[in-house]
Every structure is written in structure tokens, then in C-alpha cells.
Protein backbone atom coordinates (compact mmCIF):
# COMPACT_ATOMS: atom_id res chain seq x y z
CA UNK A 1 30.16 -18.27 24.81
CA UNK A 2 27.31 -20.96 25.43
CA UNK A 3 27.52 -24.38 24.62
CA UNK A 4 23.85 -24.19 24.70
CA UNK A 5 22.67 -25.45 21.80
CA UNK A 6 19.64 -23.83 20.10
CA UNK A 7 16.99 -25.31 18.10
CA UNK A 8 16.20 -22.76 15.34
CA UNK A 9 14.87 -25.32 13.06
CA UNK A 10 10.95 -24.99 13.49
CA UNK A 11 11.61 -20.98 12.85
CA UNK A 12 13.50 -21.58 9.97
CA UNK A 13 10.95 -23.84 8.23
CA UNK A 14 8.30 -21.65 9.06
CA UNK A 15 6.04 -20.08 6.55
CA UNK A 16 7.65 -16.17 5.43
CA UNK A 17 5.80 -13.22 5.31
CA UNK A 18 4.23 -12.69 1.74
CA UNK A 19 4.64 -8.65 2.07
CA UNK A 20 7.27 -6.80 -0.68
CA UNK A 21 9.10 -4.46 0.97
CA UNK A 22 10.02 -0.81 0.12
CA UNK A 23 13.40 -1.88 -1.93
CA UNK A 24 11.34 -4.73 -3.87
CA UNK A 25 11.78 -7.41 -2.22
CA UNK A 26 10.40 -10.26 0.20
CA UNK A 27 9.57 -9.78 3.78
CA UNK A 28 12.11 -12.40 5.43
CA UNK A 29 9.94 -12.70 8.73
CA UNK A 30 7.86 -15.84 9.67
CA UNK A 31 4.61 -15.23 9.03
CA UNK A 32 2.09 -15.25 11.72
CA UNK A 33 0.59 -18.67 12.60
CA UNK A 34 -2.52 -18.95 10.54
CA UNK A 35 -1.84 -15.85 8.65
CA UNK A 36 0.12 -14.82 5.59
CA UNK A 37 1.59 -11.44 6.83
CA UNK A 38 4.39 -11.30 9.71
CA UNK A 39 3.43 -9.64 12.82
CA UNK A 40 5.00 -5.93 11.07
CA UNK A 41 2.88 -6.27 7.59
CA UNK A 42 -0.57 -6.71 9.09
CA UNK A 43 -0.80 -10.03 10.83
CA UNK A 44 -0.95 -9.06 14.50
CA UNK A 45 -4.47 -9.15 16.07
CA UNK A 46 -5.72 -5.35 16.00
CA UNK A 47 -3.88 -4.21 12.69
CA UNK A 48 -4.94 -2.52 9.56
CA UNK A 49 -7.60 0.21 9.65
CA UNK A 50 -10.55 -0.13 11.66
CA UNK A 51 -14.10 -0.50 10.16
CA UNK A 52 -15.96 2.00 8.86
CA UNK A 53 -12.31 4.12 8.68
CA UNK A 54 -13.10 7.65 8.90
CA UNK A 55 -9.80 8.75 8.20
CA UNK A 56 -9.94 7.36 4.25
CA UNK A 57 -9.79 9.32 1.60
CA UNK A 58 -10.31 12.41 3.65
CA UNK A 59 -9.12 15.26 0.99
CA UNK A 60 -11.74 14.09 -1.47
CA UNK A 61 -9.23 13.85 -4.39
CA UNK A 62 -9.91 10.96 -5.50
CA UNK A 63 -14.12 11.26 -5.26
CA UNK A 64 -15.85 11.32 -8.60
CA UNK A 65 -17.10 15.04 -8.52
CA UNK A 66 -13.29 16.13 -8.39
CA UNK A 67 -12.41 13.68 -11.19
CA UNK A 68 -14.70 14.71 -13.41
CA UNK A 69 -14.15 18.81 -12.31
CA UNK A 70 -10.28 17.82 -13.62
CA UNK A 71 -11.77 16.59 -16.92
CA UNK A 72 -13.55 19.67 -18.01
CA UNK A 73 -10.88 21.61 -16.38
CA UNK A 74 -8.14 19.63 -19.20
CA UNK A 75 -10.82 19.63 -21.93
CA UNK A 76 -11.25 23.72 -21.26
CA UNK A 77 -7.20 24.31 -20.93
CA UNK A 78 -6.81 21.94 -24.62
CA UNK A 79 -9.21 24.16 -26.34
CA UNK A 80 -7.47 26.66 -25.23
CA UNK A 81 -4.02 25.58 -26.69
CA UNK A 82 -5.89 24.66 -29.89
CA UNK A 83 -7.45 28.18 -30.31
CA UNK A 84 -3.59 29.87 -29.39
CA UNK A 85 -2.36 28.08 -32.10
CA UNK A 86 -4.63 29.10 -33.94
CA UNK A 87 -3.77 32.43 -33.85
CA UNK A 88 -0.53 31.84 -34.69
């Protein structure tokens, strides 16, 4: 071993990393200087999506034609279920 003594202090009082993780909880990581995120949760220069991301929201799930086709389609599939009874 060393007896090179280390000064950890300034990392230890740094600011942490406001991210949650997957578990729940806290990001333990010093946060980026001038930023809120460590350099893993989106505070290193070039991270996140790019502008104008062409890769969003590709599948068009989530647009408002197919939200609204999934609407008729469950208003169509409970009349159904109401007439069936019905029947009954």
C-alpha cells in the first residue's frame, strides 16, 4: 500500500446526479459541473436525442388518428358485448 494520501473531499461535496435509477433510487454520481445530470444520465456534451429526432415515435402508436381508430374500435367491440347479452 501507499501512504499517499488522497484528497477526495471536493468529490465528495460535489453536487449528485438528480437521475432515479431503474431500482428507484438516486443516481450517486457527481453531477456534471454546471449541470444537474452525471456524465451517464444526460450531462455529457453531445447526449440526448438530436434535434429534429427522426427516430421518435416512429410506429405511429401513439399519433392521434390511431388513438382515436382504438376508440371506435372499443366503442364497436362494447356494443357488441351489450347486444350478446342481450341475447342471452
Amino acid at each position: 500500500m501507499s501512504n499517499h494520501i488522497r484528497n477526495t473531499g471536493p468529490m465528495l461535496a460535489s453536487p449528485r446526479c438528480g437521475a432515479k435509477t431503474r431500482s428507484g433510487d438516486a443516481c450517486r454520481s457527481p453531477a456534471v459541473h454546471g449541470k444537474k445530470r452525471c456524465r451517464m444520465h444526460g450531462g455529457a456534451p453531445g447526449s440526448g436525442a438530436p434535434r429534429a429526432n427522426q427516430n421518435a415515435r416512429k410506429h405511429g402508436l401513439f399519433t392521434r388518428d390511431a388513438i382515436a381508430e382504438r376508440r371506435r374500435i372499443q366503442v364497436v367491440l362494447g356494443d357488441a358485448r351489450r347486444l350478446l347479452e342481450e341475447m342471452n
